[in-house]
Protein backbone atom coordinates (compact mmCIF):
# COMPACT_ATOMS: atom_id res chain seq x y z
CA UNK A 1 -99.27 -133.52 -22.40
CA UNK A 2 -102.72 -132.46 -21.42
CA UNK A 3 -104.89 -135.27 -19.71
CA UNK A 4 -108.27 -134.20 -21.62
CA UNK A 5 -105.75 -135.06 -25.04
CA UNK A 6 -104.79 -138.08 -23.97
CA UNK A 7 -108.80 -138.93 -23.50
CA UNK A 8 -109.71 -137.43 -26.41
CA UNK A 9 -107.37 -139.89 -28.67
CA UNK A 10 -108.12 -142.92 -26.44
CA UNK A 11 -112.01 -141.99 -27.24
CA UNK A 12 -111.10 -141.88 -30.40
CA UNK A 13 -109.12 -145.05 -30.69
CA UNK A 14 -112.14 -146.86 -29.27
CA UNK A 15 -114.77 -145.31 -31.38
CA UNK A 16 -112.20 -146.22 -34.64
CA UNK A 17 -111.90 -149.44 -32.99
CA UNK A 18 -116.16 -150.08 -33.00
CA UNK A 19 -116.89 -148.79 -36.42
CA UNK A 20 -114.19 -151.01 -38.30
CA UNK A 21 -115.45 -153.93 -35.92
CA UNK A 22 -119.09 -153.25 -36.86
CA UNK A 23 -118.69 -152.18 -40.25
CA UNK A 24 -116.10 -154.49 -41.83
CA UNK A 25 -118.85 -157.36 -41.61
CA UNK A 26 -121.42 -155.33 -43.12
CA UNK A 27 -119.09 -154.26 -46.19
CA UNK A 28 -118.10 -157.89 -46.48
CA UNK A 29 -121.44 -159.07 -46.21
CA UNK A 30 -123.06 -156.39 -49.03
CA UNK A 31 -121.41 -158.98 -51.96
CA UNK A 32 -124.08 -161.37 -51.13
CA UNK A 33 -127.04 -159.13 -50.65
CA UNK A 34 -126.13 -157.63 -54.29
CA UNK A 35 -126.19 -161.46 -55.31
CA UNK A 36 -129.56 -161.98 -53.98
CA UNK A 37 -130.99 -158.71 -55.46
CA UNK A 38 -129.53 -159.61 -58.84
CA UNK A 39 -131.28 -163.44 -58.18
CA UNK A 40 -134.30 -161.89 -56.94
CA UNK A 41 -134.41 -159.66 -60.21
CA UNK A 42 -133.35 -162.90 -62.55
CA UNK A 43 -137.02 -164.72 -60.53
CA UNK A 44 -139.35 -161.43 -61.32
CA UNK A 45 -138.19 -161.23 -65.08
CA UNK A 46 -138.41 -165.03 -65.43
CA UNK A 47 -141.98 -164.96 -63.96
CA UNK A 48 -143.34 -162.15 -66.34
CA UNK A 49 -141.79 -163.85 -69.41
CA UNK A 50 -143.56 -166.74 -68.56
CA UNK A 51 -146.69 -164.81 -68.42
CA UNK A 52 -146.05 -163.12 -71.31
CA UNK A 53 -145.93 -166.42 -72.82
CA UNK A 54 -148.88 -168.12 -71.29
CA UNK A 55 -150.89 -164.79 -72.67
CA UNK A 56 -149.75 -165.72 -76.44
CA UNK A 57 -151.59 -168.73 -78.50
CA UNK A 58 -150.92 -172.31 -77.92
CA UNK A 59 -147.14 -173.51 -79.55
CA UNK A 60 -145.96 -169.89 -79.40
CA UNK A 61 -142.43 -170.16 -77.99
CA UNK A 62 -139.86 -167.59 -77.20
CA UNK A 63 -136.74 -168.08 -76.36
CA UNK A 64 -134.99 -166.22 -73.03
CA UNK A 65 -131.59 -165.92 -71.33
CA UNK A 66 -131.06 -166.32 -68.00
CA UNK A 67 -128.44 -164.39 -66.12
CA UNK A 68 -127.59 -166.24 -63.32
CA UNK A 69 -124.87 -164.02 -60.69
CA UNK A 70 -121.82 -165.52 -59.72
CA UNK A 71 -122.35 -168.58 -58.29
CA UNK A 72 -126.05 -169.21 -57.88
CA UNK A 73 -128.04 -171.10 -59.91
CA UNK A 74 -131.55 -172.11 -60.93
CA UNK A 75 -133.08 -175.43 -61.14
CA UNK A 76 -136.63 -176.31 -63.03
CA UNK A 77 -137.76 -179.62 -61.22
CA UNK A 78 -140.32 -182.28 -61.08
CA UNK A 79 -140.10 -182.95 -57.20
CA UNK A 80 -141.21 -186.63 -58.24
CA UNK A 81 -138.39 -186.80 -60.07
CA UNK A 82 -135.29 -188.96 -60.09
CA UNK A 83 -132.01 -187.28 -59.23
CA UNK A 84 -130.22 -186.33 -62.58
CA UNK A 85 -126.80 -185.40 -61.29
CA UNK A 86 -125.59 -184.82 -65.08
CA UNK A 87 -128.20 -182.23 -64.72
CA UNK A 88 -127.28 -180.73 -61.74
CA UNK A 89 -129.89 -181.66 -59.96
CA UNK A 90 -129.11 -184.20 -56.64
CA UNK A 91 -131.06 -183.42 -53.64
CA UNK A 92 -131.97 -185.54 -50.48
CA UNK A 93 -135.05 -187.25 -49.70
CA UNK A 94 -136.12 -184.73 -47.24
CA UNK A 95 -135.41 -181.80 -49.37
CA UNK A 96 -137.52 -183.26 -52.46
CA UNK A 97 -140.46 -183.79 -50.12
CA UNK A 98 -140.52 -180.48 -48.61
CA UNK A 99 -140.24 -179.26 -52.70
CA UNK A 100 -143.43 -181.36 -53.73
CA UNK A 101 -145.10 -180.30 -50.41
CA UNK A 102 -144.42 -176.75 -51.25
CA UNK A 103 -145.07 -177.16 -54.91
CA UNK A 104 -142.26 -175.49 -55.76
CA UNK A 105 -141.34 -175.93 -59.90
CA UNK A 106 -137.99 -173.66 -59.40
CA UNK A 107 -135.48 -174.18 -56.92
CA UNK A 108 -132.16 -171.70 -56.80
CA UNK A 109 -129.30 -171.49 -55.03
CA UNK A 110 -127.05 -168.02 -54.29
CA UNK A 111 -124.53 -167.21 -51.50
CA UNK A 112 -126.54 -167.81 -48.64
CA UNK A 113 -128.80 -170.57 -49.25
CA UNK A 114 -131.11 -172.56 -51.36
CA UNK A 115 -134.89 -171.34 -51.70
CA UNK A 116 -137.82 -172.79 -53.83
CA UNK A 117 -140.57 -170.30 -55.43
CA UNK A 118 -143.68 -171.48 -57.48
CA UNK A 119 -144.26 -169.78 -60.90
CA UNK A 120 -147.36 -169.61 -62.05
CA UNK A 121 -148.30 -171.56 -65.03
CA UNK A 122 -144.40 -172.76 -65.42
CA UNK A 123 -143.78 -176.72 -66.03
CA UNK A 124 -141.74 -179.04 -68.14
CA UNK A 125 -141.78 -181.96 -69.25
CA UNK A 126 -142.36 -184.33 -66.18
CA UNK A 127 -139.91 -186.32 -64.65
CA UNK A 128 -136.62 -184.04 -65.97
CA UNK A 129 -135.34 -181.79 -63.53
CA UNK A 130 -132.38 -179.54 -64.50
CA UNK A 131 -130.45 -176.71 -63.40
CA UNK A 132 -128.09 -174.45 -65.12
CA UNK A 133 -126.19 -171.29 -64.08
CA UNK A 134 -126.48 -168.96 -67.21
CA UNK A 135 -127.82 -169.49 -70.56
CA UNK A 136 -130.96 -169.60 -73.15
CA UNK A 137 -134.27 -171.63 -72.28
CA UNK A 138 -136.97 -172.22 -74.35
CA UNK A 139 -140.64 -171.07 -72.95
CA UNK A 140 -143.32 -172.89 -75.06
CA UNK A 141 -147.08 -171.85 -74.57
CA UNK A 142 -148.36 -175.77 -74.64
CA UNK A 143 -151.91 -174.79 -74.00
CA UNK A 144 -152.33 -175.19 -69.81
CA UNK A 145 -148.96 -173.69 -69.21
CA UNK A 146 -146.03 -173.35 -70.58
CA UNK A 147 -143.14 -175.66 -70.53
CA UNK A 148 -139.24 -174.80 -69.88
CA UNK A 149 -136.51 -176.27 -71.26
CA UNK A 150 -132.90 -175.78 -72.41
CA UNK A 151 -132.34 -174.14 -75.35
């Protein structure tokens, strides 16, 4: 057998060896960075409904589905509010403050963490924090903003 043969598969075996080492995590890992594209799409349609709504007179309401991906979902919170684990909705202490520090009014959850985003002119009604994965909410114009709630 000739030696540069024997090189060339042992090169080859190696180089083999790096991509399935280097790309195996990145296939594995492209499942959650769909998820959090899909999420990040769900926040951007969510926030132009609601100023679509805030546009249109006061008691207008519309109502709007939320697609959720796989596991992840979205919470609309009072960060003064009480837990409400029938709800969904159970954080810590520490969490809640960072929350009302940030004034966040939407917290979500997908495969690699939990995030909070502020929507302009989103509320509901205070002291009811809930979360749901996929379903319809109602968006009411109530004048100042407009208020979310389960439909």
């Amino acid at each position: 057998m000739d030696m540069a043969l024997v090189f060339g598969v042992i090169f080859s075996v190696i180089v083999i060896g790096f991509v399935i080492a280097f790309a195996v995590p990145l296939i594995m890992n492209s499942g959650c960075n769909q998820q959090q594209l899909q999420m990040s799409s769900v926040l951007n349609e969510l926030k132009n409904k609601v100023s679509d709504v805030y546009l249109l007179s006061k008691d207008s309401t519309i109502q709007y589905t939320l697609n959720i991906p796989g596991s992840s979902k979205i919470c609309f919170l009072d960060a003064t509010a009480d837990n409400n684990p029938t709800e969904g909705w159970n954080v810590d202490d520490t969490r809640r403050q960072m929350i009302k520090d940030s004034q966040y009014n939407v917290w979500y959850t997908d495969c690699s963490g939990e995030y909070g985003k502020s929507i302009a002119h989103l509320s509901h009604e205070t002291g009811k924090s809930f979360c749901m994965q996929t379903g319809k909410i109602w968006l009411e114009n109530i004048g100042s903003s407009v208020e979310v709630s389960r439909a």
